[in-house]
N, C-alpha and C. Protein backbone atom coordinates (compact mmCIF):
# COMPACT_ATOMS: atom_id res chain seq x y z
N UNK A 1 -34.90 102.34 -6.14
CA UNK A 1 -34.71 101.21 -5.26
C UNK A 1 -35.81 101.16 -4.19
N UNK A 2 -36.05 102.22 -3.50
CA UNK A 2 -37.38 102.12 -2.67
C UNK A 2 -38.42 102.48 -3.09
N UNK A 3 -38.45 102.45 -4.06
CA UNK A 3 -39.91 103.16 -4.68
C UNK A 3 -41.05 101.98 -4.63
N UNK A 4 -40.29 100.97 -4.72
CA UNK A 4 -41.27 99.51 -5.16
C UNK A 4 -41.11 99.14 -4.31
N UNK A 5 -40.67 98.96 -2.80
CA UNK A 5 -40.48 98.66 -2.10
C UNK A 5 -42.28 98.12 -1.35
N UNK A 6 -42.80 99.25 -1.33
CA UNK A 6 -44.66 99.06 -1.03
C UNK A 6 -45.26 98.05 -1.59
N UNK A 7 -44.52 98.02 -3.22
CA UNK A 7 -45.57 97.46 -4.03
C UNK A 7 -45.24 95.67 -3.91
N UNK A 8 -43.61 95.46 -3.52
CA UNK A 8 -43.27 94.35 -3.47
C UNK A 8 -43.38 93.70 -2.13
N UNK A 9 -43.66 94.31 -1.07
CA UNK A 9 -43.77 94.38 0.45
C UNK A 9 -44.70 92.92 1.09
N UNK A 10 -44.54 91.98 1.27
CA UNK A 10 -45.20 90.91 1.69
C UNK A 10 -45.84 91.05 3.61
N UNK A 11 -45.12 92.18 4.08
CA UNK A 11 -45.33 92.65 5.37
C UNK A 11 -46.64 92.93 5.55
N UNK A 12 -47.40 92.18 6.07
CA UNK A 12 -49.09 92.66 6.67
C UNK A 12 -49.20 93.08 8.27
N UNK A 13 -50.61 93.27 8.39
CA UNK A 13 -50.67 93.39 9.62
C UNK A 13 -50.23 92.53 10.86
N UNK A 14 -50.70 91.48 10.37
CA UNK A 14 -50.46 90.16 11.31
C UNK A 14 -48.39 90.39 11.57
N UNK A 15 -47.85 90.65 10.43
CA UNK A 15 -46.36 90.71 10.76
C UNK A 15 -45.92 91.54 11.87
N UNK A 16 -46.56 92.74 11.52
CA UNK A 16 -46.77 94.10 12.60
C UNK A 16 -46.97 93.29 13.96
N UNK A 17 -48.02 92.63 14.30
CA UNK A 17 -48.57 92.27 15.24
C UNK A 17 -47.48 91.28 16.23
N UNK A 18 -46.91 90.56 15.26
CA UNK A 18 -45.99 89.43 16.29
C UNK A 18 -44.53 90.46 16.06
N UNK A 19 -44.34 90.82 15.57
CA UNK A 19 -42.96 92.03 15.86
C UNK A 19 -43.18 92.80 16.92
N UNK A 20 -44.37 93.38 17.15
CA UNK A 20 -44.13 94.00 18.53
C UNK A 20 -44.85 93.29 19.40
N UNK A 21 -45.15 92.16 19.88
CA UNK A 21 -45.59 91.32 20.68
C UNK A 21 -44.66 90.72 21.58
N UNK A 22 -43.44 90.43 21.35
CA UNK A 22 -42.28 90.90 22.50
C UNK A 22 -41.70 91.45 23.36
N UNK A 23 -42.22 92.89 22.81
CA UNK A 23 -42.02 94.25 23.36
C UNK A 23 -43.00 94.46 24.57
N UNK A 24 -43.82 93.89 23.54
CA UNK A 24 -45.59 94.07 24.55
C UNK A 24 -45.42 93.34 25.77
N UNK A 25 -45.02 91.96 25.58
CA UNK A 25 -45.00 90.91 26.46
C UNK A 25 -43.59 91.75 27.77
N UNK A 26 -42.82 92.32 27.70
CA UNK A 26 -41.93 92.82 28.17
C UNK A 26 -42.34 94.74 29.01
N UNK A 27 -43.09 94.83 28.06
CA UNK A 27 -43.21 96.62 28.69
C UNK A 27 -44.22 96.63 29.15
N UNK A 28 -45.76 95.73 29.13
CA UNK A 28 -47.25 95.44 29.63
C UNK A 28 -46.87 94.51 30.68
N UNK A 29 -45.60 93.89 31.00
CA UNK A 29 -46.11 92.99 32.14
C UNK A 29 -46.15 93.76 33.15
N UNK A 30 -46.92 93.54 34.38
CA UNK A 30 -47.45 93.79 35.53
C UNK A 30 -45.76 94.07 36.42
N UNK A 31 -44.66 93.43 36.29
CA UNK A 31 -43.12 93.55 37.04
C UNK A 31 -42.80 94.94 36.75
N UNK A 32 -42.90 95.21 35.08
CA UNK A 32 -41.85 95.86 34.37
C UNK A 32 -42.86 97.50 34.88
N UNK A 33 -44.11 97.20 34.52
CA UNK A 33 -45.26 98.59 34.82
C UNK A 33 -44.74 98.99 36.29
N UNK A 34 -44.86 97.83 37.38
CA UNK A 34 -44.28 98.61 39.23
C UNK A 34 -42.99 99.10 38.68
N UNK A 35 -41.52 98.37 38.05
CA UNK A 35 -40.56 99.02 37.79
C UNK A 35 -40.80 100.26 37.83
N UNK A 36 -41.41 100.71 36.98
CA UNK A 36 -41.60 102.26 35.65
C UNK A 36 -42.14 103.30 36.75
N UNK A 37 -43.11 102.90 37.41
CA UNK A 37 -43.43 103.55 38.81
C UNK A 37 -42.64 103.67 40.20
N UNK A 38 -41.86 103.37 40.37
CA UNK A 38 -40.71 102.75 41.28
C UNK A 38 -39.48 103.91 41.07
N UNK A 39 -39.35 104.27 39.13
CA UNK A 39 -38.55 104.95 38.57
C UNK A 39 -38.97 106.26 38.47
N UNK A 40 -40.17 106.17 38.79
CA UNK A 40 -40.72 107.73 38.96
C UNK A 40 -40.81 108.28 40.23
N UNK A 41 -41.50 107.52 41.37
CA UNK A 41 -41.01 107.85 42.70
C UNK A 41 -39.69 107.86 42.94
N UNK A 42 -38.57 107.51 42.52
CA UNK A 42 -37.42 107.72 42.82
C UNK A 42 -36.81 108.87 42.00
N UNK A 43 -37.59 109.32 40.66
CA UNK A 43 -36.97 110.69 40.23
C UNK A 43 -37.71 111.61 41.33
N UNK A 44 -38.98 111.39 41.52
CA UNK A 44 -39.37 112.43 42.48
C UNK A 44 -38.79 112.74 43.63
N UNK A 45 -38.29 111.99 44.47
CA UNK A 45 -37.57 111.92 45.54
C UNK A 45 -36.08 112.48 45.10
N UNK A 46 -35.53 111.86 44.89
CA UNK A 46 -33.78 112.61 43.92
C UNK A 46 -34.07 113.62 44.27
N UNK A 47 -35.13 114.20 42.80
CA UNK A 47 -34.88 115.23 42.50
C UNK A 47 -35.06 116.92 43.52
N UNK A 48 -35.71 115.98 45.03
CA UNK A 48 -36.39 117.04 45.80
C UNK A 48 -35.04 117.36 47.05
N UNK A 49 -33.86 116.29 46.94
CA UNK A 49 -32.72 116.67 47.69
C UNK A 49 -32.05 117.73 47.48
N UNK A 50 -31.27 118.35 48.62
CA UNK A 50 -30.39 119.24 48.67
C UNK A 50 -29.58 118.99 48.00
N UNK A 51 -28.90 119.53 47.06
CA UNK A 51 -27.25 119.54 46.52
C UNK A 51 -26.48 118.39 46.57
N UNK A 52 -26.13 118.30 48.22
CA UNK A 52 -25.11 117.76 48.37
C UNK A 52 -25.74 116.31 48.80
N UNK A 53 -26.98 116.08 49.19
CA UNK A 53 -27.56 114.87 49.47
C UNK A 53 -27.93 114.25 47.93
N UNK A 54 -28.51 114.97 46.88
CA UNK A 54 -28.66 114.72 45.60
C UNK A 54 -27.19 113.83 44.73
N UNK A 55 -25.77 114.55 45.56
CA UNK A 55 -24.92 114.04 44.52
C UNK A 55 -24.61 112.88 45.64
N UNK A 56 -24.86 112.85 46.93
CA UNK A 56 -24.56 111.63 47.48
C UNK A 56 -25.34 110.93 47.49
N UNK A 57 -26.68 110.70 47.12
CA UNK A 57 -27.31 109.82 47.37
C UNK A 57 -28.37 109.27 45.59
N UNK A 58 -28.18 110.26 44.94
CA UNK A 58 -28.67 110.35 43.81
C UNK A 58 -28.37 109.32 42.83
N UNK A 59 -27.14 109.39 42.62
CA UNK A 59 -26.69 108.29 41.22
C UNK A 59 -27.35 106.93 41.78
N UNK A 60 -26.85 106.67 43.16
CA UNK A 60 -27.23 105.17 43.35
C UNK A 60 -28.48 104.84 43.77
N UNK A 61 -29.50 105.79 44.11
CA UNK A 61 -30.87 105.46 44.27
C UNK A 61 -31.42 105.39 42.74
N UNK A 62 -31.06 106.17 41.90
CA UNK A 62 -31.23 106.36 40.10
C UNK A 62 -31.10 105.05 39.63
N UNK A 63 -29.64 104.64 39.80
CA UNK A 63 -29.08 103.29 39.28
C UNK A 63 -29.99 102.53 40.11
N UNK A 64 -30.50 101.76 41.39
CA UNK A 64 -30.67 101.19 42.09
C UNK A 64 -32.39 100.98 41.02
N UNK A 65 -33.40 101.94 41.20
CA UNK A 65 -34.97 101.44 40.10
C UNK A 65 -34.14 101.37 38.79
N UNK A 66 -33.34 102.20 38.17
CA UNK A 66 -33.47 101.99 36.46
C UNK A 66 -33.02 100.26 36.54
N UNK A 67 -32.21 99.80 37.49
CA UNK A 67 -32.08 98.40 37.00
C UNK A 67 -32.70 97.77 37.42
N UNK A 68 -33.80 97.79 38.13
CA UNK A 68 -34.79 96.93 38.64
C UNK A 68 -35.61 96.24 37.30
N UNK A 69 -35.64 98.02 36.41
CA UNK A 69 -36.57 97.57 35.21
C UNK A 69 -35.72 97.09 33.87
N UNK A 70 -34.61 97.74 33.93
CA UNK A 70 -33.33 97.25 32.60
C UNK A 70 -33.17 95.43 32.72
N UNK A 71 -32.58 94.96 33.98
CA UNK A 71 -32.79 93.75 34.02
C UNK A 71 -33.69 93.07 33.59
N UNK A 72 -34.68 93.55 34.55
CA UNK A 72 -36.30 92.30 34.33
C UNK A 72 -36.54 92.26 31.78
N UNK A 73 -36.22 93.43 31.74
CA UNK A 73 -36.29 93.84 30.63
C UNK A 73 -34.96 92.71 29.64
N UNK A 74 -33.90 92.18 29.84
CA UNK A 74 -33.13 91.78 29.54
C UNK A 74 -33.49 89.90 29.61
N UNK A 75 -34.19 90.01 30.80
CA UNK A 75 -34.23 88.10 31.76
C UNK A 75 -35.15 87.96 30.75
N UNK A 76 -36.46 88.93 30.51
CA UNK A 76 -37.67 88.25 29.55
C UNK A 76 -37.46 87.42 28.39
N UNK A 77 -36.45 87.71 27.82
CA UNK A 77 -35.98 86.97 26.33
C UNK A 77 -35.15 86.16 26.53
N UNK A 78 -34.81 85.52 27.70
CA UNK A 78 -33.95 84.52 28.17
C UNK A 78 -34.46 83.47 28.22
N UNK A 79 -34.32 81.85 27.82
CA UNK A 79 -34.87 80.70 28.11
C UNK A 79 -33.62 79.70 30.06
N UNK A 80 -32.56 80.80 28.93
CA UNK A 80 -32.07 79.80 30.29
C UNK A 80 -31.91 80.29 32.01
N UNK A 81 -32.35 78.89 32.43
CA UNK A 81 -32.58 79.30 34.14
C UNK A 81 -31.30 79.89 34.61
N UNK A 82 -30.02 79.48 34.62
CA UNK A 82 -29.49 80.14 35.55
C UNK A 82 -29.06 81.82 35.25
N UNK A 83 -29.08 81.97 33.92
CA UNK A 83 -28.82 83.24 33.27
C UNK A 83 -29.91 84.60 34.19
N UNK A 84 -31.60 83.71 34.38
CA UNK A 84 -32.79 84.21 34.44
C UNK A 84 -32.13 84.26 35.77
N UNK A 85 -32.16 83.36 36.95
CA UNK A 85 -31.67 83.96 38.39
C UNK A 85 -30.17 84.39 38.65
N UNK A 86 -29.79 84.56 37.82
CA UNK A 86 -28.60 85.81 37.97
C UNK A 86 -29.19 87.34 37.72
N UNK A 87 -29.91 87.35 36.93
CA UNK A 87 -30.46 88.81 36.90
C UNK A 87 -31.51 89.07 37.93
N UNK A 88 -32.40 88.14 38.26
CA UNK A 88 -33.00 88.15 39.43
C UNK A 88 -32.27 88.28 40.45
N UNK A 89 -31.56 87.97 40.52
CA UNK A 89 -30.73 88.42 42.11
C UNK A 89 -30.19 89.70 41.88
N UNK A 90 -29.88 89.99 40.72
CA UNK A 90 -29.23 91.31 40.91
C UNK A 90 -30.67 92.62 41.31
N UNK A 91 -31.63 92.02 40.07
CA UNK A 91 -33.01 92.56 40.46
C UNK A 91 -33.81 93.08 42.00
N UNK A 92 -33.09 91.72 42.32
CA UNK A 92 -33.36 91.78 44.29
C UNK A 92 -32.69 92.79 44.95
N UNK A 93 -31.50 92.80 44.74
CA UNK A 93 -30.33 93.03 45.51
C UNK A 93 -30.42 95.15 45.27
N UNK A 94 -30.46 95.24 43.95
CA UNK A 94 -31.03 96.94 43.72
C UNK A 94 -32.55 97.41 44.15
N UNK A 95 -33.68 96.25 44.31
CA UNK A 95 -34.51 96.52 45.29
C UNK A 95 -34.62 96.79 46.62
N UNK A 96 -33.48 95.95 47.21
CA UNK A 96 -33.17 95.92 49.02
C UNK A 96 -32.77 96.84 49.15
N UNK A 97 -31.77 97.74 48.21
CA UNK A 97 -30.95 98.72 48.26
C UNK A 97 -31.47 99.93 48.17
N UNK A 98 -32.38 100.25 47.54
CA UNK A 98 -33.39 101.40 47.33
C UNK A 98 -34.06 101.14 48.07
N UNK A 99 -34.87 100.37 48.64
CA UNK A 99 -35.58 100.28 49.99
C UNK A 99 -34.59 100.67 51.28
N UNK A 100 -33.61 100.74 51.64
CA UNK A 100 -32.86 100.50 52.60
C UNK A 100 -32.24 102.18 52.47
N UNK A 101 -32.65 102.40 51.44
CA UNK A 101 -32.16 104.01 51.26
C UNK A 101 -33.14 105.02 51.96
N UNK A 102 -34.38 104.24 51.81
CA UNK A 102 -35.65 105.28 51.85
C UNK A 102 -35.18 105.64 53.89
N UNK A 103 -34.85 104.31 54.33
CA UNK A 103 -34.51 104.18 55.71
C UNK A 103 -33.88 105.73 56.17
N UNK A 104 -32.98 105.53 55.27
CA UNK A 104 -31.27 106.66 55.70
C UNK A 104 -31.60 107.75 55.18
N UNK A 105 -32.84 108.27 53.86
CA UNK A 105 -33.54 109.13 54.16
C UNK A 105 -34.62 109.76 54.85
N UNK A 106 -34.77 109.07 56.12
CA UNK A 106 -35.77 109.10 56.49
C UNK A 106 -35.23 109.66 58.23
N UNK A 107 -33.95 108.97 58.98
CA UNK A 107 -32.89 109.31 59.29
C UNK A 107 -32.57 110.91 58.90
N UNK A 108 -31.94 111.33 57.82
CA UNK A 108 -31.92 112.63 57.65
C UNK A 108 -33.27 113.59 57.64
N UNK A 109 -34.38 113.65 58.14
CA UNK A 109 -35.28 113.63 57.70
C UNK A 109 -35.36 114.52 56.56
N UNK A 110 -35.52 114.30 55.32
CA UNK A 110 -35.20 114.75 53.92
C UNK A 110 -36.13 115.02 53.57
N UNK A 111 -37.53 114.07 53.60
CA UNK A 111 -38.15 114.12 53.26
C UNK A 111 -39.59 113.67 54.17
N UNK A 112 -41.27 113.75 53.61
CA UNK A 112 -42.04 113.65 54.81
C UNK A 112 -42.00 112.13 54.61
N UNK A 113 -42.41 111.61 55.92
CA UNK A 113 -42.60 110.10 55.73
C UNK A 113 -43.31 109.31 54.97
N UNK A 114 -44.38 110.27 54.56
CA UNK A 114 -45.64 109.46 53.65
C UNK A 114 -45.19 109.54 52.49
N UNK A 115 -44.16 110.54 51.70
CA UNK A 115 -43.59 110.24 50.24
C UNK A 115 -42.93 109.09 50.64
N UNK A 116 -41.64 108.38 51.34
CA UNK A 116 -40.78 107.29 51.70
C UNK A 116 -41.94 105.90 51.76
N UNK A 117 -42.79 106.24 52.58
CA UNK A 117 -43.22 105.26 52.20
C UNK A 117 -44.13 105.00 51.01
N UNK A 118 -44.77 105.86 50.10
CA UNK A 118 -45.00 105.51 48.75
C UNK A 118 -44.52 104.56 48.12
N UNK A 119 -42.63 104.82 48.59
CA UNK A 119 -41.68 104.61 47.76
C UNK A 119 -41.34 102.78 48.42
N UNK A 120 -41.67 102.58 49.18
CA UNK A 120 -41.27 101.62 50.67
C UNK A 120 -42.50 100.57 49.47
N UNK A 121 -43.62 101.08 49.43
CA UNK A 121 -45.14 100.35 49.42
C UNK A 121 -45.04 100.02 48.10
N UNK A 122 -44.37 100.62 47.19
CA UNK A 122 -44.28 100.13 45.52
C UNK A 122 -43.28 99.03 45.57
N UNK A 123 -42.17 99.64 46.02
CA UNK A 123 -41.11 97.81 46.21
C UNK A 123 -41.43 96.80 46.78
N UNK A 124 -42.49 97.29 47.81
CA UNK A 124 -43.33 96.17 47.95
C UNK A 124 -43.88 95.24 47.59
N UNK A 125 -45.13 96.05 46.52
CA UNK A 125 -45.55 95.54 45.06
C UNK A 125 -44.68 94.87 44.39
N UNK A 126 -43.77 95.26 44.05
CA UNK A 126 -42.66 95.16 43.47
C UNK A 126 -41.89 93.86 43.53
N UNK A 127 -41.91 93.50 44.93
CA UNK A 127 -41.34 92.04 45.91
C UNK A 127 -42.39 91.51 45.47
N UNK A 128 -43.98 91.39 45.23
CA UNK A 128 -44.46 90.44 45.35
C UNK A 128 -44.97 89.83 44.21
N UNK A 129 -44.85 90.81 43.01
CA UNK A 129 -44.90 90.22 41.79
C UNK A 129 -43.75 89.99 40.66
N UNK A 130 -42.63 89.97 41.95
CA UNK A 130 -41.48 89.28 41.30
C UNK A 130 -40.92 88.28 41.91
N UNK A 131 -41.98 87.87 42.94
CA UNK A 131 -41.57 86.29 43.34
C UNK A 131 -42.63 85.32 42.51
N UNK A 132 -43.92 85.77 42.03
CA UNK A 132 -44.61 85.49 41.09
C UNK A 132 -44.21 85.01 39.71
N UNK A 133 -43.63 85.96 39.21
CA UNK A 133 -42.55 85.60 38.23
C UNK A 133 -41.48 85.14 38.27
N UNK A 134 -40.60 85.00 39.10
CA UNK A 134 -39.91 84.07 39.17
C UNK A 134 -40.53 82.40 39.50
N UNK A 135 -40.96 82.65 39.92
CA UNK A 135 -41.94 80.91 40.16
C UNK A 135 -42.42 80.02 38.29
N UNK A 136 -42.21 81.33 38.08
CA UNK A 136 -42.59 80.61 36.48
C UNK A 136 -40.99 80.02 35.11
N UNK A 137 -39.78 80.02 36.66
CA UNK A 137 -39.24 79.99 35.23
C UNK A 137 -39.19 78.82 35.75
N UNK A 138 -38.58 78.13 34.09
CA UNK A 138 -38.12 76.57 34.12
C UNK A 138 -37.06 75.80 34.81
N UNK A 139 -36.43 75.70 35.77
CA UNK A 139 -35.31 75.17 36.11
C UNK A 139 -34.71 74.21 35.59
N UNK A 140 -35.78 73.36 34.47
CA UNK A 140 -34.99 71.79 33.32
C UNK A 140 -34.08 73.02 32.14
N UNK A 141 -34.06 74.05 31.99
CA UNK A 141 -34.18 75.22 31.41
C UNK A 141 -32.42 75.28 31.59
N UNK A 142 -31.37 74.87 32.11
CA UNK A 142 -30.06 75.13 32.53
C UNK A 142 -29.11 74.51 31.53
N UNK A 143 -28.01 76.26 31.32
CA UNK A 143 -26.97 75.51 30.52
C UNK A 143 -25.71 76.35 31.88
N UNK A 144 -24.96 75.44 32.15
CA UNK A 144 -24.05 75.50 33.53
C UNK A 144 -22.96 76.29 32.46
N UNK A 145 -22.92 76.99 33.23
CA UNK A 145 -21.76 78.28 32.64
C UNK A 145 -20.33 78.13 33.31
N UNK A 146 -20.20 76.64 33.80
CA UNK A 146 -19.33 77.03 34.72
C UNK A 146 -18.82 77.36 36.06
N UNK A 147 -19.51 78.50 36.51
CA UNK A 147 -19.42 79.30 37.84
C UNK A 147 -19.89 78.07 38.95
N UNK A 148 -20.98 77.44 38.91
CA UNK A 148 -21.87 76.35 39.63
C UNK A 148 -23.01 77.04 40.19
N UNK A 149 -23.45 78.29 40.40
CA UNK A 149 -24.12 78.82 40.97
C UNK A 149 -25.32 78.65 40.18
N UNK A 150 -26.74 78.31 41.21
CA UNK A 150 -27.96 77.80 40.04
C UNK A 150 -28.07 76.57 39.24
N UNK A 151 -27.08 75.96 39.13
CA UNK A 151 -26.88 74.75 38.97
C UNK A 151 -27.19 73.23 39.44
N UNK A 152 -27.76 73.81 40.67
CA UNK A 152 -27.42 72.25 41.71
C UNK A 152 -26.96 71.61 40.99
């Protein structure tokens, strides 16, 4: 059964090429790359807490970048607008939150100031090429779910 599988195979390169060109368009954009960096300064940081600051402050600074980039990763294959600024807001809202953390570690002093702000200066980045992208979605783009929110 798979033996001929090669020989009967109509799959070329060009197929290769637009199969992972989605992926590409999603893991090469310029949002998703600050994400991935965002997710690494925040393992670095985690991982340099005490114990008991690690289990209090850990899961939700973790959760707070992995969904910065899981979202944006989810909105890309979306056509519709209000679907796209629902995840954007949530996008926002785990950015403010990990920023607002670096604060209350900074407060304990946990850590030196110039790692925090690494971490401060990438969400930064972060803010400004995701108001960029958001500027590009369609708003004629809406199927009303109901809720009214995004809708006008």
């Amino acid at each position: 059964m798979w033996d001929d599988f090669d020989e009967n195979s109509e799959w070329d390169d060009e197929d290769e090429e637009n199969f992972n060109n989605p992926q590409d368009r999603i893991y090469k954009h310029p949002l998703m790359l600050k994400a991935r960096d965002i997710i690494a300064l925040t393992h670095a940081l985690v991982g340099s807490l005490d114990e008991a600051r690690k289990e209090l402050y850990g899961g939700l600074m973790t959760e707070d970048a992995t969904m910065m980039s899981s979202k944006f990763a989810g909105t890309e294959g979306l056509e519709d607008y209000v679907a796209k600024m629902e995840n954007a807001t949530i996008m926002k809202v785990h950015a403010k939150s990990l920023r607002a953390m670096t604060y209350q570690l900074a407060v304990e002093s946990t850590h030196a100031e110039e790692h925090l702000q690494l971490l401060r200066d990438a969400i930064e980045e972060y803010r400004e090429l995701f108001v960029e992208w958001i500027r590009g979605f369609d708003a004629n783009e809406k199927y009303d779910d109901g809720w009214g929110i995004f809708t006008d």
